[in-house]
C-alpha atoms as a PDB file:
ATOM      1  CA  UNK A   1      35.314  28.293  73.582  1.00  0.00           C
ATOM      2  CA  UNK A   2      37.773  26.054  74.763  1.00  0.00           C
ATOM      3  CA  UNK A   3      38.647  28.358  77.434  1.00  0.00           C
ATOM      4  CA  UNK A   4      35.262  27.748  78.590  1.00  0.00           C
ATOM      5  CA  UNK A   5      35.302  24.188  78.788  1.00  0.00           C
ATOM      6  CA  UNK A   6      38.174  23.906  80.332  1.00  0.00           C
ATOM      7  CA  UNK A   7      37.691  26.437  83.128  1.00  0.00           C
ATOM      8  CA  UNK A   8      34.286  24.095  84.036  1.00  0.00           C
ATOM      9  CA  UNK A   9      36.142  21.015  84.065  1.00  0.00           C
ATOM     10  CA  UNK A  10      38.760  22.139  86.613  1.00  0.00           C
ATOM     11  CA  UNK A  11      36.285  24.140  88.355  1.00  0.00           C
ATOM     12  CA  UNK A  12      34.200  20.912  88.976  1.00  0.00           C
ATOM     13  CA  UNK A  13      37.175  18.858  90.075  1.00  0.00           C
ATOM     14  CA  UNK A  14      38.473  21.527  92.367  1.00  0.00           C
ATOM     15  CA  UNK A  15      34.975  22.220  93.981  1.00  0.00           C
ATOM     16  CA  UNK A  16      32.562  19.290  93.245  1.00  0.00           C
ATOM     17  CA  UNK A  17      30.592  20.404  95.768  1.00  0.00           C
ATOM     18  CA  UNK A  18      29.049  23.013  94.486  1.00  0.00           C
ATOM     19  CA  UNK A  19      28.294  20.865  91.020  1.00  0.00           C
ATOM     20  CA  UNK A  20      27.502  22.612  87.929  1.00  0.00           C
ATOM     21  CA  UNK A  21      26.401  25.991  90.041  1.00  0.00           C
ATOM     22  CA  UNK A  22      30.156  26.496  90.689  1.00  0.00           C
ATOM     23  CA  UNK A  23      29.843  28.566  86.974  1.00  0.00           C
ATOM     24  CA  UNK A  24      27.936  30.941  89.330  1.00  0.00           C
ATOM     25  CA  UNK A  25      29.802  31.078  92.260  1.00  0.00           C
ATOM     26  CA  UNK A  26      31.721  34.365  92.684  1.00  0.00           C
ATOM     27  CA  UNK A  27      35.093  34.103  92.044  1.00  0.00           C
ATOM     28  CA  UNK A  28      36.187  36.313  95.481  1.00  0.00           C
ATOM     29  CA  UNK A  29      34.075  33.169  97.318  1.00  0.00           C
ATOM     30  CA  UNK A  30      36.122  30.792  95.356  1.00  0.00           C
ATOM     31  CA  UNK A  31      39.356  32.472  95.785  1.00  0.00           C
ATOM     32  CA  UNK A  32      39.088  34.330  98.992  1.00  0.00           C
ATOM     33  CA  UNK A  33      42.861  35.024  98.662  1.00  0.00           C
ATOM     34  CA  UNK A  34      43.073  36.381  95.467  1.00  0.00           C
ATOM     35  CA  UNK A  35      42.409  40.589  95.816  1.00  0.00           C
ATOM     36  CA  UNK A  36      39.920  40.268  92.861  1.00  0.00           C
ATOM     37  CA  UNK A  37      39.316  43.712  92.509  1.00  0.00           C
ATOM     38  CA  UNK A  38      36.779  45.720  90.008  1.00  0.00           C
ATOM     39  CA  UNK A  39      35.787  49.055  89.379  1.00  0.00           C
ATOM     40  CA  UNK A  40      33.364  48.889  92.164  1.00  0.00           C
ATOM     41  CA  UNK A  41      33.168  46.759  94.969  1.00  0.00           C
ATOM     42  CA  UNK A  42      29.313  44.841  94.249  1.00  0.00           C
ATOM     43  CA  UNK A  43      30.812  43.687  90.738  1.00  0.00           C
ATOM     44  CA  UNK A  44      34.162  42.954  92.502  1.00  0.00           C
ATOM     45  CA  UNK A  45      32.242  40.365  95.108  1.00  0.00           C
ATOM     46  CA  UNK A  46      29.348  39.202  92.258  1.00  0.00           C
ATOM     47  CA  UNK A  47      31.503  38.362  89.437  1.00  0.00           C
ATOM     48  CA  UNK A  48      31.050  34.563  88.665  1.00  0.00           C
ATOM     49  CA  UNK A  49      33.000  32.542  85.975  1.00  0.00           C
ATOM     50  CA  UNK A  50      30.264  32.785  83.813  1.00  0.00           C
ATOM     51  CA  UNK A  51      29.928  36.851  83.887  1.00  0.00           C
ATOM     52  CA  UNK A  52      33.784  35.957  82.896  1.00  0.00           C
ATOM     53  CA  UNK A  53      33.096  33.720  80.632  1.00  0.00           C
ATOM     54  CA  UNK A  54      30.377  35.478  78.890  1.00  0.00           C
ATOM     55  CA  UNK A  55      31.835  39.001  79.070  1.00  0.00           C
ATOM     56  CA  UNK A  56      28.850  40.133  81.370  1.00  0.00           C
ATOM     57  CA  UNK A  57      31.257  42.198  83.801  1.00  0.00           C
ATOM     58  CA  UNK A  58      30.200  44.955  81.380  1.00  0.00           C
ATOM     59  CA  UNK A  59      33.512  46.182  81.790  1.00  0.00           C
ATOM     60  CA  UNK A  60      35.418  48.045  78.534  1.00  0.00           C
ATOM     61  CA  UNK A  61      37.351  46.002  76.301  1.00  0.00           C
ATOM     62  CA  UNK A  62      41.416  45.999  76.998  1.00  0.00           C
ATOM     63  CA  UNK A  63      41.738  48.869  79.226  1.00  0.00           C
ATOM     64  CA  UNK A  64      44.573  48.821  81.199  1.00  0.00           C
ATOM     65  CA  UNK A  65      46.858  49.884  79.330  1.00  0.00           C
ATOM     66  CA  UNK A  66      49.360  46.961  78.430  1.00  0.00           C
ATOM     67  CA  UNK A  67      48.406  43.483  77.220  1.00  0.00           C
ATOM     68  CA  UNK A  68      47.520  40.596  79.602  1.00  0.00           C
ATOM     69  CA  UNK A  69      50.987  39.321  78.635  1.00  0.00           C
ATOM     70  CA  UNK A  70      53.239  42.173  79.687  1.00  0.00           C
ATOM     71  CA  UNK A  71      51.849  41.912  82.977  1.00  0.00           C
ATOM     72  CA  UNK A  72      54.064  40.222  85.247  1.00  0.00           C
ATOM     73  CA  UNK A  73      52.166  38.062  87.516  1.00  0.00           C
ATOM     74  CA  UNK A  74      48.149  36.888  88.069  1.00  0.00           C
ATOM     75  CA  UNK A  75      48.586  39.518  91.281  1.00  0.00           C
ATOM     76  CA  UNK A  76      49.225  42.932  89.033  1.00  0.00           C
ATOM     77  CA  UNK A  77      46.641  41.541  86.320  1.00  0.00           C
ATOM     78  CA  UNK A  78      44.052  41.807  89.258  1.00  0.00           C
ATOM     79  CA  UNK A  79      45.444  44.928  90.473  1.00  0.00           C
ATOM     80  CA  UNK A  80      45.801  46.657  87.263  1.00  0.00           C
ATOM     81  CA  UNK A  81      41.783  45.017  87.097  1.00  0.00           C
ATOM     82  CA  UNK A  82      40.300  48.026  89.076  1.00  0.00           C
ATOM     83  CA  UNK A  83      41.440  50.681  86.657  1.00  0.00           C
ATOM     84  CA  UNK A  84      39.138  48.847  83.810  1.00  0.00           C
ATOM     85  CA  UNK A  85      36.212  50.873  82.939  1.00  0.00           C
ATOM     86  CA  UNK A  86      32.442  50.465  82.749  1.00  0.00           C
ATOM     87  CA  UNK A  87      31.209  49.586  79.157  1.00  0.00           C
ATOM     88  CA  UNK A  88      28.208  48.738  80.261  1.00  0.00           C
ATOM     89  CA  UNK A  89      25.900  48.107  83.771  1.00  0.00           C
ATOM     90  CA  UNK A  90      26.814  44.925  85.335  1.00  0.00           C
ATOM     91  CA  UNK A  91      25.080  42.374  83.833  1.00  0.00           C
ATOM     92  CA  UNK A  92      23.225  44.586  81.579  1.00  0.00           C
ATOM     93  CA  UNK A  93      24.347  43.285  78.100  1.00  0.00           C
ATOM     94  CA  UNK A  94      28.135  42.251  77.053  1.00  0.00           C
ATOM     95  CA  UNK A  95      31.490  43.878  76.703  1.00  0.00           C
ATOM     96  CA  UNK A  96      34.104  42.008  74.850  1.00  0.00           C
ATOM     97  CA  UNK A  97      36.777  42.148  77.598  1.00  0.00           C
ATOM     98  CA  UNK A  98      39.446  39.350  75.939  1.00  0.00           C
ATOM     99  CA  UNK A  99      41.520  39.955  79.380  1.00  0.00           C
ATOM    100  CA  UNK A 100      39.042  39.119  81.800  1.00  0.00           C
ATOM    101  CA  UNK A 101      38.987  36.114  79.684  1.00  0.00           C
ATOM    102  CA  UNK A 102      42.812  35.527  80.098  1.00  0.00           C
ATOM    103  CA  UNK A 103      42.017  36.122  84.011  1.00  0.00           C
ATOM    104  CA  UNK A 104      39.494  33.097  84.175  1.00  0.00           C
ATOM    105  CA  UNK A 105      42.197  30.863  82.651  1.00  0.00           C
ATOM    106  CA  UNK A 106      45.050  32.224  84.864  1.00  0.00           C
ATOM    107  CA  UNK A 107      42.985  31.918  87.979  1.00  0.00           C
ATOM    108  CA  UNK A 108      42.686  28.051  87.270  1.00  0.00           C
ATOM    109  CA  UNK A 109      45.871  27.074  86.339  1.00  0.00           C
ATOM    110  CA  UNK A 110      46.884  28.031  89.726  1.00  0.00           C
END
């Protein structure tokens, strides 16, 4: 997607040391600012890019009750994050989650 591509591009210029294994990096190490919150706290502090990228967070598909843009700002988006149910275990298989998608862009641009 070109979501994808362009989140690894950025990623790599923004932390070229960690070369392509930044895709794998958790985002909360990445961001240690940003209150990246999940439904529990292990997929809150494992969640890579890629598990972003790939829809491995397992969690449901547009759950939060608005859409990504009727949020207000990046900060309620990860708020509003917590309150997304399971679909599936971590890592387990995929859940379409077109938001956490939207997150992975957002959290670059910044």
């Amino acid at each position: 997607s070109f979501t994808a591509t362009l989140v690894a591009k950025i990623l790599n210029e923004k932390f070229p040391q960690y070369g392509e294994a930044v895709l794998d990096i958790p985002v909360a190490k990445l961001w240690p600012s940003f209150n990246f919150t999940l439904i529990d706290r292990a997929r809150a502090e494992s969640t890579s890019f890629r598990d972003l990228l790939s829809h491995r967070t397992c969690l449901a598909r547009d759950d939060i009750g608005v859409s990504f843009e009727a949020i207000k700002s990046i900060e309620e988006f990860a708020y509003r994050s917590r309150y997304i149910p399971e679909g599936c275990p971590f890592r387990s298989g995929l859940s379409y989650n077109n938001n956490l998608l939207a997150l992975a862009g957002e959290l670059i641009a910044q």
